[in-house]
N, C-alpha and C. Protein backbone atom coordinates (compact mmCIF):
# COMPACT_ATOMS: atom_id res chain seq x y z
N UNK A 1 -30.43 102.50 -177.58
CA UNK A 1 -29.86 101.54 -176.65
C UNK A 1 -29.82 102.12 -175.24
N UNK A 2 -30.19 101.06 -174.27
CA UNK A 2 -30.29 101.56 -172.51
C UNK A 2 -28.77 101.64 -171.99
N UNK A 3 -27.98 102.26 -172.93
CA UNK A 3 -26.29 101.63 -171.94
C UNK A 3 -26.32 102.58 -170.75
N UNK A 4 -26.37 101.81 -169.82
CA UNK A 4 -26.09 102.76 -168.57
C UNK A 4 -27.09 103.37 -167.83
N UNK A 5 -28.25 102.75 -168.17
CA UNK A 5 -29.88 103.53 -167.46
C UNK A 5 -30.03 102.01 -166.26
N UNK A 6 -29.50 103.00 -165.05
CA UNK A 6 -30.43 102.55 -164.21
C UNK A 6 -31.65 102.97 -163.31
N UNK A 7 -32.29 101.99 -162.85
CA UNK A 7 -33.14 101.96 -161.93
C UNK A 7 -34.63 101.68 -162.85
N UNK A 8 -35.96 101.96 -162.37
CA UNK A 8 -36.71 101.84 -162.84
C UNK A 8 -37.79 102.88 -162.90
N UNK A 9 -38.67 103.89 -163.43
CA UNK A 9 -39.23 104.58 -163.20
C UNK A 9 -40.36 104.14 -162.58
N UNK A 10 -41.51 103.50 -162.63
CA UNK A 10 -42.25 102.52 -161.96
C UNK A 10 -43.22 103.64 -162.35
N UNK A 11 -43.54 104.19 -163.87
CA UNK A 11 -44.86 105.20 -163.78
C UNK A 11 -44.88 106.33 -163.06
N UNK A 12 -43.99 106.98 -162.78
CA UNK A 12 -43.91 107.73 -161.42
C UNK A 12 -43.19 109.04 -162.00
N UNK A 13 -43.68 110.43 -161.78
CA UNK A 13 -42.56 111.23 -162.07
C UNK A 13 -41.74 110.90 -160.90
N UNK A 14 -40.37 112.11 -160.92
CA UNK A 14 -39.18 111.88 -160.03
C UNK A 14 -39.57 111.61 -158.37
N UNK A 15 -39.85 113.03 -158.42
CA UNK A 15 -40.94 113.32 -156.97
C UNK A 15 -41.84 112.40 -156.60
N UNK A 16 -42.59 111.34 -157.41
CA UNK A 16 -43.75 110.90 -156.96
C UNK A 16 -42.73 109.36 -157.08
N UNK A 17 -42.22 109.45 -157.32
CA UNK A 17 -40.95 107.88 -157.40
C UNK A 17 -40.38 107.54 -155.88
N UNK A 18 -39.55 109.25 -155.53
CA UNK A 18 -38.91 108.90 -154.39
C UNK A 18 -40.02 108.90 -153.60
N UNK A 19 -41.30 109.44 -153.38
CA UNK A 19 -41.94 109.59 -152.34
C UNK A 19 -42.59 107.82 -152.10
N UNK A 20 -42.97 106.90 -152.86
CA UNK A 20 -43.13 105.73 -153.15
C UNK A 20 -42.31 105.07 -152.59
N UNK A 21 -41.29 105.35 -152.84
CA UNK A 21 -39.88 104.18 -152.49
C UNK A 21 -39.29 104.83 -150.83
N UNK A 22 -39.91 106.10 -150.23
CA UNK A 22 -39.42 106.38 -149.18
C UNK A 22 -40.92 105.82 -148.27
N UNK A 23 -41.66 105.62 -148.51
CA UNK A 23 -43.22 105.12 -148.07
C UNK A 23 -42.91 103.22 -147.95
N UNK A 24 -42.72 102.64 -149.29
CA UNK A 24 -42.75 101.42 -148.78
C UNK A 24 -41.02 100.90 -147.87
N UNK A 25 -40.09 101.81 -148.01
CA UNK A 25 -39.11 101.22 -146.75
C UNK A 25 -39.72 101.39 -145.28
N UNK A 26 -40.22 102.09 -145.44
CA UNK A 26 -40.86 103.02 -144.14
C UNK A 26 -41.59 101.68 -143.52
N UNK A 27 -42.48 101.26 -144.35
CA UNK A 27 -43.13 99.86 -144.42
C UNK A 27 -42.45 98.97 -144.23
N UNK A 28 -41.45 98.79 -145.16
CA UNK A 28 -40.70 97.23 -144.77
C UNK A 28 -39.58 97.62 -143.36
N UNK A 29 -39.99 98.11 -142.98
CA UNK A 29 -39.08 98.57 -141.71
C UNK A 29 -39.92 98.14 -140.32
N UNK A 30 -41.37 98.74 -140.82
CA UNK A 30 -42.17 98.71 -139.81
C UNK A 30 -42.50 97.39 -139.44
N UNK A 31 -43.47 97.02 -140.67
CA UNK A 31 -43.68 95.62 -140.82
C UNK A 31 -42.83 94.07 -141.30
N UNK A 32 -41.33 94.57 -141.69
CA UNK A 32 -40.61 93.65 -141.27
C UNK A 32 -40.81 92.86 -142.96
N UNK A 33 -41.82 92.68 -143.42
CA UNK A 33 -42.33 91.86 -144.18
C UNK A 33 -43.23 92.53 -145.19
N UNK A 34 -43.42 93.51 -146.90
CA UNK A 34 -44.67 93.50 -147.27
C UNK A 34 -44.83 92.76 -148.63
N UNK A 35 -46.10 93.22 -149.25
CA UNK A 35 -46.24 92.69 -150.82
C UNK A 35 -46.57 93.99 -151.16
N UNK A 36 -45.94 93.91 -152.91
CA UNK A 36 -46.23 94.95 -153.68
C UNK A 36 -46.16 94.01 -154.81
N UNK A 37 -45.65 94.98 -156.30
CA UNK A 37 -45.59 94.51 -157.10
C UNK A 37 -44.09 93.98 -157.40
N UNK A 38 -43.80 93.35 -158.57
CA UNK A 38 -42.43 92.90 -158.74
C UNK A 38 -41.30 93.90 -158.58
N UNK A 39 -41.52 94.71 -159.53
CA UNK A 39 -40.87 96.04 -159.86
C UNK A 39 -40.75 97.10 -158.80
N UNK A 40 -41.42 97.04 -157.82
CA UNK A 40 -41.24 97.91 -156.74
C UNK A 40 -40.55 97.33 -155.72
N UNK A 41 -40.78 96.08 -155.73
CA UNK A 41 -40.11 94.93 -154.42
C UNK A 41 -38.16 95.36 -154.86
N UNK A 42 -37.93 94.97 -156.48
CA UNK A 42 -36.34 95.34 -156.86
C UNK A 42 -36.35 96.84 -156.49
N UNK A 43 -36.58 97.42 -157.09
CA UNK A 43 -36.25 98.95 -156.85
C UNK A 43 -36.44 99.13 -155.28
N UNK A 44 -37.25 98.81 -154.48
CA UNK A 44 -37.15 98.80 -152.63
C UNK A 44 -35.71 98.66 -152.57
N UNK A 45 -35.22 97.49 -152.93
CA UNK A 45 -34.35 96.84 -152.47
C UNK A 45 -33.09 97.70 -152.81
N UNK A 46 -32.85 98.22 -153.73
CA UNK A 46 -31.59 99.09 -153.97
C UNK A 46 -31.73 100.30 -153.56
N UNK A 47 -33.03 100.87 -152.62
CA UNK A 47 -33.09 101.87 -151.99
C UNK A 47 -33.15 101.75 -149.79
N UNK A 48 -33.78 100.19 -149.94
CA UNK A 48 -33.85 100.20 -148.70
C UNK A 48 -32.31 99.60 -147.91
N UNK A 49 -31.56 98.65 -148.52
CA UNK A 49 -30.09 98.26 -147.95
C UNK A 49 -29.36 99.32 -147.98
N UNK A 50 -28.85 100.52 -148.46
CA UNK A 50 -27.88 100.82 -148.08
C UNK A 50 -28.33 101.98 -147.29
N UNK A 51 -29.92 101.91 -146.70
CA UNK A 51 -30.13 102.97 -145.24
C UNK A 51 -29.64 101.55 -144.62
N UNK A 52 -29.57 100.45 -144.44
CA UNK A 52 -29.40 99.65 -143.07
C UNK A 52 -27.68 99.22 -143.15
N UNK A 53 -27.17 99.60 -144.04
CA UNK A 53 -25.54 99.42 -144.24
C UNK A 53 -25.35 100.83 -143.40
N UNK A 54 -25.75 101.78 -143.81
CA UNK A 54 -25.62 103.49 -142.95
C UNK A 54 -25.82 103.50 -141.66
N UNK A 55 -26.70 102.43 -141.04
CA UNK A 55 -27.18 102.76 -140.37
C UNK A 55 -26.49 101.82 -139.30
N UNK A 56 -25.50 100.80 -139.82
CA UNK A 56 -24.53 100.13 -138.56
C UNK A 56 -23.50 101.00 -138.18
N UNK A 57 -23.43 101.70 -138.52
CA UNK A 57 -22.24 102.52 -138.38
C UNK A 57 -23.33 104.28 -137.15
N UNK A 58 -23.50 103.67 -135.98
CA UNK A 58 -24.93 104.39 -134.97
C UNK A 58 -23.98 105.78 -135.11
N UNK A 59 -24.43 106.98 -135.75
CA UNK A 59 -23.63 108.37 -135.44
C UNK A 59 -24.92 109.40 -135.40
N UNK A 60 -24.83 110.18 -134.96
CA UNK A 60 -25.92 111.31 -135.26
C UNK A 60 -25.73 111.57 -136.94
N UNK A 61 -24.48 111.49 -137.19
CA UNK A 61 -25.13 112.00 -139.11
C UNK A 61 -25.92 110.91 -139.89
N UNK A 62 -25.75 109.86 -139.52
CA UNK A 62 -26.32 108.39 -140.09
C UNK A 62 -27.76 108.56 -139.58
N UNK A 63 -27.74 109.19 -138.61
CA UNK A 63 -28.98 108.94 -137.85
C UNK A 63 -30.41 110.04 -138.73
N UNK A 64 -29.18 111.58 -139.00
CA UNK A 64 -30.44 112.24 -139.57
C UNK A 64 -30.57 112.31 -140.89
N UNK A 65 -29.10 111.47 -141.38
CA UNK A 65 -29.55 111.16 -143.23
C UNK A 65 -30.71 110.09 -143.83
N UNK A 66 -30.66 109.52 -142.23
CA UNK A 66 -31.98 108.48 -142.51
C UNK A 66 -33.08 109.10 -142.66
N UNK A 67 -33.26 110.04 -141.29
CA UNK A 67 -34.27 110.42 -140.95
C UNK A 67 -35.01 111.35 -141.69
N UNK A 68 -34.15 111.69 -143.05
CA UNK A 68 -34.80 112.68 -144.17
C UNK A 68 -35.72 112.14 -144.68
N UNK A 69 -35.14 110.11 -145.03
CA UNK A 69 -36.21 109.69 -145.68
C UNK A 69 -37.24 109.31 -145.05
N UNK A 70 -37.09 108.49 -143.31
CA UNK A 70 -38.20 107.61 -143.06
C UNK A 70 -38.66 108.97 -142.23
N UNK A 71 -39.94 109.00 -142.25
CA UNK A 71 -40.67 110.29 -141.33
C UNK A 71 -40.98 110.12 -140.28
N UNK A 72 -41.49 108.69 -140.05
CA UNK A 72 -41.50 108.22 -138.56
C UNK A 72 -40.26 108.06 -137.88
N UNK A 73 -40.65 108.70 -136.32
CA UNK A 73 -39.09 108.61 -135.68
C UNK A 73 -38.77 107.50 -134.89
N UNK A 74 -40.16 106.97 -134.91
CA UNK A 74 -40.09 105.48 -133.89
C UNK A 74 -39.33 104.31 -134.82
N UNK A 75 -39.97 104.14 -136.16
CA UNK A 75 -39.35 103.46 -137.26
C UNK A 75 -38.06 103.95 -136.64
N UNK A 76 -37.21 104.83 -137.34
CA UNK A 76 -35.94 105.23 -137.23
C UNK A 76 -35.34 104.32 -136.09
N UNK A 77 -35.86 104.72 -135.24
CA UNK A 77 -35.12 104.32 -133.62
C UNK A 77 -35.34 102.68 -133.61
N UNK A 78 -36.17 102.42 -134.32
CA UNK A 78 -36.00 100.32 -134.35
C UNK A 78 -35.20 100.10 -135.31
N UNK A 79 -34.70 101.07 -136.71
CA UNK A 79 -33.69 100.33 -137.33
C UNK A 79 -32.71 100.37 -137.14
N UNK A 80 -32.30 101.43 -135.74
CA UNK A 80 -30.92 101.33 -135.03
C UNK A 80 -30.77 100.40 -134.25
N UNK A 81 -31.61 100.05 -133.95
CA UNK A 81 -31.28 99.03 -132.59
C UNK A 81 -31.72 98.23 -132.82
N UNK A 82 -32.84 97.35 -133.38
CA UNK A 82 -33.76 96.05 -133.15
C UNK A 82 -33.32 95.31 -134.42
N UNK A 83 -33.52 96.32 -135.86
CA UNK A 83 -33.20 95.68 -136.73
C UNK A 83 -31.45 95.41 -137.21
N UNK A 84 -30.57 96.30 -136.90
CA UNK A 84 -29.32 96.49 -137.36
C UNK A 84 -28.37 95.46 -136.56
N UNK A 85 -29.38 95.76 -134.95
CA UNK A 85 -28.71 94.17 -134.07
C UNK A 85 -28.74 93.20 -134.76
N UNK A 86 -30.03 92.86 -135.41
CA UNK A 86 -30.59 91.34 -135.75
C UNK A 86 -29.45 90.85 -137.10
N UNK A 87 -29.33 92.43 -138.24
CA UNK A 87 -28.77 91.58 -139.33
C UNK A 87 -27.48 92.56 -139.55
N UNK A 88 -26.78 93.24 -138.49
CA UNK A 88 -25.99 94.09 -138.84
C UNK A 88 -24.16 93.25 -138.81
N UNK A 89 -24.34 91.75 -139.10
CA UNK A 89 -23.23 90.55 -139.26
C UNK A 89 -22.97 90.83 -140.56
N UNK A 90 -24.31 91.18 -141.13
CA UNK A 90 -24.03 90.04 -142.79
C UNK A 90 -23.49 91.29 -143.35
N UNK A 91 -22.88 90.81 -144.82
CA UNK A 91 -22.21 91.78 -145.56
C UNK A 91 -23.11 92.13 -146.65
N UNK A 92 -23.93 92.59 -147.10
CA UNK A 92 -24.88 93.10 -147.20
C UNK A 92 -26.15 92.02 -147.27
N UNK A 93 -27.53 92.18 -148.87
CA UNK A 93 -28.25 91.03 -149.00
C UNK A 93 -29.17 90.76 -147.50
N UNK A 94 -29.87 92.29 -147.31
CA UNK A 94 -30.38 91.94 -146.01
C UNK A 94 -32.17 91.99 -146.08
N UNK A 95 -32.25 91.80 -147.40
CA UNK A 95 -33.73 91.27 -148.08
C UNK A 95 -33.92 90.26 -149.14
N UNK A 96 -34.94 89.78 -148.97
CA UNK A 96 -35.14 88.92 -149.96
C UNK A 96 -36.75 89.42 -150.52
N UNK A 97 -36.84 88.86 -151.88
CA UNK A 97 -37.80 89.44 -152.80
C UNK A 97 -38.38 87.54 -153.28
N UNK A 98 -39.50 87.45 -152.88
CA UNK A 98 -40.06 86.08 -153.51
C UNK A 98 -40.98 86.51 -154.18
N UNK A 99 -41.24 85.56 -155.29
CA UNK A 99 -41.96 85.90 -156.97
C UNK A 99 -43.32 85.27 -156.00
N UNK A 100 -44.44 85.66 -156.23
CA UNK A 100 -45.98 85.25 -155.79
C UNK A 100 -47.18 85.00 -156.93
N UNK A 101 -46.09 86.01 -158.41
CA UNK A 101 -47.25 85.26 -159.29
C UNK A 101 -47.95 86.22 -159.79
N UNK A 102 -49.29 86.54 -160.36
CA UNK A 102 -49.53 87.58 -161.42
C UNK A 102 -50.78 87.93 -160.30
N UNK A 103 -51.09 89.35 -160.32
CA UNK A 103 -52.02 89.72 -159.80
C UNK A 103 -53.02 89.40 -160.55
N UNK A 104 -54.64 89.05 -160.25
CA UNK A 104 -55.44 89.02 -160.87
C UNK A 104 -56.48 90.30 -161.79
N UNK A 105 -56.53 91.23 -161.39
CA UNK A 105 -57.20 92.40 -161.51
C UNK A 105 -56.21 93.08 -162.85
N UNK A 106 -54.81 93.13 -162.87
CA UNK A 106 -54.42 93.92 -164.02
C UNK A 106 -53.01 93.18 -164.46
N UNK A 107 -52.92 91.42 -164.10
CA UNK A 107 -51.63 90.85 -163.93
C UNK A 107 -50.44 91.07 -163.70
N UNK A 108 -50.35 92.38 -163.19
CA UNK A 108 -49.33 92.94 -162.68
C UNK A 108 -48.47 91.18 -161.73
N UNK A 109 -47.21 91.41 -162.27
CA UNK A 109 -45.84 90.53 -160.94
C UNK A 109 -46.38 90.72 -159.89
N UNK A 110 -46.43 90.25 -159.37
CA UNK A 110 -46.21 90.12 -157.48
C UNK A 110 -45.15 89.75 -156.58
N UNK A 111 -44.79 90.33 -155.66
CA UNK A 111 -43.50 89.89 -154.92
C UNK A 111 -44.19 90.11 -153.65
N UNK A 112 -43.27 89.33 -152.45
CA UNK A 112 -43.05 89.74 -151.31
C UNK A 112 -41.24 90.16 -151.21
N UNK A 113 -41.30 91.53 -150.14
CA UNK A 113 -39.82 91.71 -150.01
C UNK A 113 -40.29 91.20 -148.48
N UNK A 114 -39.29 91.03 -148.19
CA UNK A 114 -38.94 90.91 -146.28
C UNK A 114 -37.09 90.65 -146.22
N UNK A 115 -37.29 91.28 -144.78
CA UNK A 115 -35.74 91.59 -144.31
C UNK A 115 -35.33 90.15 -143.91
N UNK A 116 -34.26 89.39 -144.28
CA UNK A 116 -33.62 88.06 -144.37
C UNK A 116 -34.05 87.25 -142.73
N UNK A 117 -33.53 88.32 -141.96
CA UNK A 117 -33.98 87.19 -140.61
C UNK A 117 -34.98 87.18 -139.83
N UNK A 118 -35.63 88.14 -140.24
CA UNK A 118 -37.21 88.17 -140.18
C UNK A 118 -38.35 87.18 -140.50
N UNK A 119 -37.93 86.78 -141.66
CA UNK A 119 -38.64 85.75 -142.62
C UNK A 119 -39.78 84.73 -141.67
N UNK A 120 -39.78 84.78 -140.81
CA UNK A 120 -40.61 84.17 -140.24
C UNK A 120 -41.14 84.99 -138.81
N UNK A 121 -41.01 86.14 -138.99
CA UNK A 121 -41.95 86.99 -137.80
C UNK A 121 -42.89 88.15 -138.67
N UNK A 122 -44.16 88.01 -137.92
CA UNK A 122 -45.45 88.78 -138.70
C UNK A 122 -45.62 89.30 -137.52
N UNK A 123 -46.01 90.43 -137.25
CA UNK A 123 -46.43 91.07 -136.63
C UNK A 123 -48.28 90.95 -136.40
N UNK A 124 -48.39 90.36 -135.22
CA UNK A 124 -50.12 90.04 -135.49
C UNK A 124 -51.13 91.53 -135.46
N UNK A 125 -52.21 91.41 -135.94
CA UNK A 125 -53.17 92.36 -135.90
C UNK A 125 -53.58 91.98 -134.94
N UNK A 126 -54.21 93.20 -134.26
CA UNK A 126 -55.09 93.44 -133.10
C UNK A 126 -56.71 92.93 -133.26
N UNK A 127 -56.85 91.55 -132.38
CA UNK A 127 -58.16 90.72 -132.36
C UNK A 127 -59.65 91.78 -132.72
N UNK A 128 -60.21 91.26 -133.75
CA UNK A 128 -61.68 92.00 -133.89
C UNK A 128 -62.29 91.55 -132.82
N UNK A 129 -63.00 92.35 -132.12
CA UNK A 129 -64.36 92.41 -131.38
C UNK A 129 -65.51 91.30 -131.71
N UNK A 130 -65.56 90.35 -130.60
CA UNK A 130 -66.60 89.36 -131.06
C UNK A 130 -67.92 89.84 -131.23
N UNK A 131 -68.51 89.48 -131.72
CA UNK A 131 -70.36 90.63 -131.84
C UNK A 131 -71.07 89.68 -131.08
N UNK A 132 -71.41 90.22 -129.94
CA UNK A 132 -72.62 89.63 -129.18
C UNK A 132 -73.87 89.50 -130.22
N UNK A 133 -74.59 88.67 -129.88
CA UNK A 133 -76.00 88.22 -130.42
C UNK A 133 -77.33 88.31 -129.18
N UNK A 134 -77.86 89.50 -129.25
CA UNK A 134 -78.80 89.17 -128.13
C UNK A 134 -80.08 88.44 -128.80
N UNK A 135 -79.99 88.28 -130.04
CA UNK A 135 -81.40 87.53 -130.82
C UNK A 135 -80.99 86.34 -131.77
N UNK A 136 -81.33 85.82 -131.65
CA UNK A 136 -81.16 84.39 -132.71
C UNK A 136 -81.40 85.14 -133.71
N UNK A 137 -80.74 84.54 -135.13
CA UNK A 137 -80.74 85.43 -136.16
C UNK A 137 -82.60 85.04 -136.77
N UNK A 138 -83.62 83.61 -136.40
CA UNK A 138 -84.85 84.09 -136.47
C UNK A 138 -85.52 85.06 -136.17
N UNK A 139 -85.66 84.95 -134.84
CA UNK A 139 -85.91 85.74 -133.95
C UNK A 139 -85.79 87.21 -135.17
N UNK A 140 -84.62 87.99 -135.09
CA UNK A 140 -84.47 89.15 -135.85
C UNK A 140 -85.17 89.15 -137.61
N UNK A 141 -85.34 88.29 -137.75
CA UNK A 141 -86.00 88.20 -138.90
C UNK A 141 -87.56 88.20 -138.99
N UNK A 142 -87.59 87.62 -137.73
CA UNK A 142 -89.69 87.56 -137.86
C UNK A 142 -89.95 89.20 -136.98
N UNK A 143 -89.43 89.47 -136.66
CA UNK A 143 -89.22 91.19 -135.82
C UNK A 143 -89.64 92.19 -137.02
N UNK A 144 -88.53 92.01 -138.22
CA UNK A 144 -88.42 92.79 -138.84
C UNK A 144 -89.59 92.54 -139.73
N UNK A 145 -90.20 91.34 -139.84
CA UNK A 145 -91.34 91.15 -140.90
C UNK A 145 -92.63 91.86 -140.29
N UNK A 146 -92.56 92.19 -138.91
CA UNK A 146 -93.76 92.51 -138.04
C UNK A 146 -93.62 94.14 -138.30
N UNK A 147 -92.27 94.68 -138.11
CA UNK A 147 -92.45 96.38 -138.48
C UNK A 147 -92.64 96.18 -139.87
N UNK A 148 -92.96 95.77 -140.68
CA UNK A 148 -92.80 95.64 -142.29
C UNK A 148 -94.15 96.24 -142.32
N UNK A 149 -95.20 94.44 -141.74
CA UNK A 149 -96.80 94.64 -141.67
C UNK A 149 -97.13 96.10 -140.85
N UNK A 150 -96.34 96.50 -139.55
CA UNK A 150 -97.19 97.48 -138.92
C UNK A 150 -97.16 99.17 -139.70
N UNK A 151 -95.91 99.22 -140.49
CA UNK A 151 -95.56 100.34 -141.35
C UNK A 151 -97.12 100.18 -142.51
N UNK A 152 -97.29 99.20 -143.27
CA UNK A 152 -98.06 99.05 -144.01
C UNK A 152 -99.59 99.14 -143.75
N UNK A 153 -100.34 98.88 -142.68
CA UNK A 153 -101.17 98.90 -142.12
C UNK A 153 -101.59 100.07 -141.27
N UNK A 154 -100.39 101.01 -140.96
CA UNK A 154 -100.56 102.37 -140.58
C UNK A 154 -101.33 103.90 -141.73
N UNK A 155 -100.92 103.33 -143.13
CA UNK A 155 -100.77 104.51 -144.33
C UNK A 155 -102.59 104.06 -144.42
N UNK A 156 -103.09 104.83 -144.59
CA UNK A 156 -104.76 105.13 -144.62
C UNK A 156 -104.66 104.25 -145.81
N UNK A 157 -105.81 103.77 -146.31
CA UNK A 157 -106.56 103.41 -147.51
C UNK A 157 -107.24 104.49 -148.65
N UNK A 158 -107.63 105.56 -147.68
CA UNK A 158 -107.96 106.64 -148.89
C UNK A 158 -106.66 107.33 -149.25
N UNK A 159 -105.82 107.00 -149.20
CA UNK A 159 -104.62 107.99 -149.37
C UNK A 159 -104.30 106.72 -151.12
N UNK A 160 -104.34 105.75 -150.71
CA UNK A 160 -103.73 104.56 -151.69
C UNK A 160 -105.16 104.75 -152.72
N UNK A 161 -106.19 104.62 -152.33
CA UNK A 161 -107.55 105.25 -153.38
C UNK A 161 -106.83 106.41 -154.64
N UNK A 162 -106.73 107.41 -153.52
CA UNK A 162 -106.33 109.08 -154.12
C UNK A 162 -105.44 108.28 -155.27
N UNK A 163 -104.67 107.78 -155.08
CA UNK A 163 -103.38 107.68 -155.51
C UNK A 163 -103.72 106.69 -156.93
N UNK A 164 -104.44 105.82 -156.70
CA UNK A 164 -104.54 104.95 -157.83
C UNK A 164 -105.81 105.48 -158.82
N UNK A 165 -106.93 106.37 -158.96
CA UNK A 165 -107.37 108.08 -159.30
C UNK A 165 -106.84 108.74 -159.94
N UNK A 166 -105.61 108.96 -159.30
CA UNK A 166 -105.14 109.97 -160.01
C UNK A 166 -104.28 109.49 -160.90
N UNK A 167 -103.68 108.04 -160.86
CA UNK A 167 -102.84 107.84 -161.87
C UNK A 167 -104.13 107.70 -163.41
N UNK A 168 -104.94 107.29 -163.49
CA UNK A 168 -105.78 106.86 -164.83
C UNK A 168 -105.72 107.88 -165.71
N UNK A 169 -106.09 108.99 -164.73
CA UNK A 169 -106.71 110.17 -165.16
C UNK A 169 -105.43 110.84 -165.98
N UNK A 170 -104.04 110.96 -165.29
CA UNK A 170 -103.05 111.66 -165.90
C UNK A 170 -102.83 110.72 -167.23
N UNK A 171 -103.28 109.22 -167.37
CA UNK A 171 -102.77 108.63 -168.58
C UNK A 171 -103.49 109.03 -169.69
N UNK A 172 -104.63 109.22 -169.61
CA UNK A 172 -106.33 109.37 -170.69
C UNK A 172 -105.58 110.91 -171.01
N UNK A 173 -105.23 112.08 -170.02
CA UNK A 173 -104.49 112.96 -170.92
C UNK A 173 -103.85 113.14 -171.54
N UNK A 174 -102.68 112.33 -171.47
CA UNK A 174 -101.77 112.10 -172.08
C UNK A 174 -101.83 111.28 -173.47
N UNK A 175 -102.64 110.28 -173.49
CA UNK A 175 -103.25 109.89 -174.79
C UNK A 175 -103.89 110.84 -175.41
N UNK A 176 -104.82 111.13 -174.87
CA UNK A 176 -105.27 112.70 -175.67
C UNK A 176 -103.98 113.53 -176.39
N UNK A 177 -103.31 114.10 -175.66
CA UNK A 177 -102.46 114.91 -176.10
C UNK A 177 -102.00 114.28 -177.41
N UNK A 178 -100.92 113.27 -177.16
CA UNK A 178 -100.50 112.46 -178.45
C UNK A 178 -101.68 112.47 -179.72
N UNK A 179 -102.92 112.19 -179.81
CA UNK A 179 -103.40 111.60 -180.48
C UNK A 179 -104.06 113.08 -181.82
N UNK A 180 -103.99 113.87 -181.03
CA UNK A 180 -103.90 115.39 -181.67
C UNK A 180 -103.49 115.48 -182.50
N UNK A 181 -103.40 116.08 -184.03
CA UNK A 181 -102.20 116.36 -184.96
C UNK A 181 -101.27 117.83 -183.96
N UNK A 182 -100.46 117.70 -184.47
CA UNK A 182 -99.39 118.77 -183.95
C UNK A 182 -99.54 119.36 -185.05
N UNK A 183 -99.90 121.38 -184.71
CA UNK A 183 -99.44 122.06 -185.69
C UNK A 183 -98.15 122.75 -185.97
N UNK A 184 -97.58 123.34 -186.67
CA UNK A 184 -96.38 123.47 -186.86
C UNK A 184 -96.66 125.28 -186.58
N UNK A 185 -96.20 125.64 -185.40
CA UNK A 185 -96.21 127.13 -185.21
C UNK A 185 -95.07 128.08 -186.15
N UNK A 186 -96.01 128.79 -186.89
CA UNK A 186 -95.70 129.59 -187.55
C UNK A 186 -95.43 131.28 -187.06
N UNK A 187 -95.03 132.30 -187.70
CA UNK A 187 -95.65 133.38 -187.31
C UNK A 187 -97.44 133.72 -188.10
N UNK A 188 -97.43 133.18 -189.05
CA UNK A 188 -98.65 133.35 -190.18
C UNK A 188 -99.78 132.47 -188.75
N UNK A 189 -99.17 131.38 -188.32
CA UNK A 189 -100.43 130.64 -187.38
C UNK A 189 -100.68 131.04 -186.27
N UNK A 190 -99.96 131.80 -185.45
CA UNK A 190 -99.89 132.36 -184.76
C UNK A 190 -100.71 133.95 -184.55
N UNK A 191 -100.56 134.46 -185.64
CA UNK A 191 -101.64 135.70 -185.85
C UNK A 191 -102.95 135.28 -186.00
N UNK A 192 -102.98 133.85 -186.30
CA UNK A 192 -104.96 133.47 -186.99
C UNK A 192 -104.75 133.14 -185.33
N UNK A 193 -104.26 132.63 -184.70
CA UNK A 193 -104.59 132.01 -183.33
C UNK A 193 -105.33 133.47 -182.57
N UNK A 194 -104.82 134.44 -182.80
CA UNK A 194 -105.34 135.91 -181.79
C UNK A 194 -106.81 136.30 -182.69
């Protein structure tokens, strides 16, 4: 019987547990918002609220008991101020975990966690680079059919001769060989051979 086992191991020895659960707060700190799996989204959650309960209370010891776990110091310095402003009212319950459904690849749960008043700010990615086109994508296609022909039309003809020569010849040996009985080397056959 489980009386009294909490938390979850999540596959993880000890070490490789906390380092997981100190990586994705780090994350939901940064990004405000992530997805994982079910089981990691709960277990976040009973590791990431009570750094932001610690962390209304602004002291230098609050400041470097955090800072054991999150490694970034910029993180750190937004959950004193940006984030703890935003939800440092409520009495705790300063994430929410929504069910998303079974992964496809190994059906693993899916969750999103995100911090309660966040819920509707994403942080945008930085715009990809439009790709200039200096050729119509024909254009690049009849180009490439022309180095195709000029590669092909460069390699000699006696070289492709040699080549189709020498394949006949290695096959007719090779039938030969096969068609031989094989003797079974002895030491007795071996002396008539000298």
């Amino acid at each position: 019987m489980r009386h009294s086992v909490k938390g979850r191991k999540l596959g993880r020895t000890a070490s490789h547990r906390a380092a997981t659960l100190r990586l994705l707060a780090t994350a939901l700190f940064k990004h405000k918002k992530i997805q994982t799996t079910l089981a990691k989204a709960k277990e976040l959650r009973t590791y990431a609220e009570p750094m932001i309960t610690r962390a209304k209370s602004d002291s230098v010891h609050a400041r470097r008991i955090i800072a054991a776990d999150i490694c970034d110091k910029e993180i750190v310095k937004e959950l004193f101020t940006e984030i703890v402003a935003k939800i440092g009212d409520r009495p705790g319950g300063y994430t929410r975990v929504v069910h998303l459904g079974r992964r496809k690849g190994d059906g693993a749960e899916m969750a999103i966690i995100e911090l309660v008043d966040y819920s509707g700010v994403i942080k945008e990615k930085a715009p990809k680079k439009a790709k200039t086109e200096d050729k119509p994508a024909e254009e690049k296609a009849e180009a490439a059919k022309e180095v195709k022909k000029e590669k092909k039309a460069a390699k000699p003809k006696a070289e492709k001769a040699e080549k189709a020569e020498k394949k006949p010849a290695k096959a007719k040996a090779k039938k030969e060989a096969d068609a031989e009985p094989k003797e079974k080397k002895t030491k007795k056959t071996a002396k008539k051979a000298e």
